[in-house]
Protein backbone atom coordinates (compact mmCIF):
# COMPACT_ATOMS: atom_id res chain seq x y z
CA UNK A 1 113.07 84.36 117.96
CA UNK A 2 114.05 85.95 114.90
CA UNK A 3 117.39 86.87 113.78
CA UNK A 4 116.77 90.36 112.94
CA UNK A 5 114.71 90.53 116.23
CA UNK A 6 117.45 89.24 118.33
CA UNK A 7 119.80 92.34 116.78
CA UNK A 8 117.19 94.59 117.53
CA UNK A 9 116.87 93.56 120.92
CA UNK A 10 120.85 93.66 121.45
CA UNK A 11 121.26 97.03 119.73
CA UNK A 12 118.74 98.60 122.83
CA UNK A 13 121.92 97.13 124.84
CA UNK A 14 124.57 99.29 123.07
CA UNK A 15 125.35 102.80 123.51
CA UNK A 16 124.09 103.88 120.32
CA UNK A 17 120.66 101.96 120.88
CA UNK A 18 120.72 104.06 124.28
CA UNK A 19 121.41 107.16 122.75
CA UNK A 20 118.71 106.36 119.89
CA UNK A 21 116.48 105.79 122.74
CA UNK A 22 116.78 108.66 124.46
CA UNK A 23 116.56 110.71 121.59
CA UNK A 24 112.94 108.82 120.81
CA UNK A 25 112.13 109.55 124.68
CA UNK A 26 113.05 112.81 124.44
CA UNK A 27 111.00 113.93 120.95
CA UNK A 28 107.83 112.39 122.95
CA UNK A 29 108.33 115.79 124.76
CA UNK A 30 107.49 117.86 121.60
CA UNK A 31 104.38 116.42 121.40
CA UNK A 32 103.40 117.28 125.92
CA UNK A 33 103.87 121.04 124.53
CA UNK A 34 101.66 121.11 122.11
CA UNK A 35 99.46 119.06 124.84
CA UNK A 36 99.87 121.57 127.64
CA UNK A 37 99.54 125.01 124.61
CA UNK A 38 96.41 123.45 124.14
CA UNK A 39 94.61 122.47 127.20
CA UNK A 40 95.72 125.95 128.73
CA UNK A 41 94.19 127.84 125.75
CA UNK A 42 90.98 125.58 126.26
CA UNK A 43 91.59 125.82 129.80
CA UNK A 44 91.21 122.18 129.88
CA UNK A 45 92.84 120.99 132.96
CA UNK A 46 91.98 117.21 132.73
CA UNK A 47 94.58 117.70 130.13
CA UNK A 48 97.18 119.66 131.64
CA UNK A 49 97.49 117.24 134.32
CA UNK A 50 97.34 114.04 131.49
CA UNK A 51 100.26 116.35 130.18
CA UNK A 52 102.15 116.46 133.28
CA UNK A 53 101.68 112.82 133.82
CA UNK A 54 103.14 112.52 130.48
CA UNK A 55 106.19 114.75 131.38
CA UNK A 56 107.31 112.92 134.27
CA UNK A 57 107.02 109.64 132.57
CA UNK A 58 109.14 111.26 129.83
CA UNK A 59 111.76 112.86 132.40
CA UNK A 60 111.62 109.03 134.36
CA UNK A 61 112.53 107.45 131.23
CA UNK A 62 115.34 109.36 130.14
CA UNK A 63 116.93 108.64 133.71
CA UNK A 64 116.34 105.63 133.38
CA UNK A 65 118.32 105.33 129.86
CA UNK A 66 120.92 107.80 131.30
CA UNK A 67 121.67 105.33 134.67
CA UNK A 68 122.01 102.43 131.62
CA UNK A 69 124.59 104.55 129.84
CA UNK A 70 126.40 104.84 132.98
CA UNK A 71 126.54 101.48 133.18
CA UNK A 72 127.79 100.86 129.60
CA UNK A 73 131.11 102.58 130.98
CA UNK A 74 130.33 105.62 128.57
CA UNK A 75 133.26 107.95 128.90
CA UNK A 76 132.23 110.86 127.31
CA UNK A 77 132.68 114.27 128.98
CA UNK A 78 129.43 115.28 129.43
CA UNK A 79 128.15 112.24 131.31
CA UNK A 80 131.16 112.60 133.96
């Protein structure tokens, strides 16, 4: 494994790298609005359920990266 690899892969382990994360998890949603705009004005709704499939993988993930935060100890005052 690579050097620059192995910092990559440790930085996902850091609050910031969680933080970065869930920002990237979270800008994913920009693009299930457009989804869900769309298929409604087409009426499509193979895609609105693709897009809600979408959504809850999004909302999953950013639990997911919130419960690791927790565990990092992070004290900040929103978390609790």
């Amino acid at each position: 494994m690579s050097k620059a690899l192995s910092k990559a892969k440790g930085f996902k382990k850091t609050k910031s790298g969680t933080y970065l994360s869930m920002a990237t998890t979270a800008f994913g949603a920009v693009a299930v609005v457009k989804q869900v705009k769309k298929a409604r004005l087409e009426n499509d709704t193979l895609r609105l359920i693709d897009a809600a499939v979408s959504a809850a993988a999004i909302v999953t993930g950013i639990a997911i990266l919130y419960r690791e935060l927790k565990r990092l100890g992070d004290d900040d005052v929103l978390l609790g």
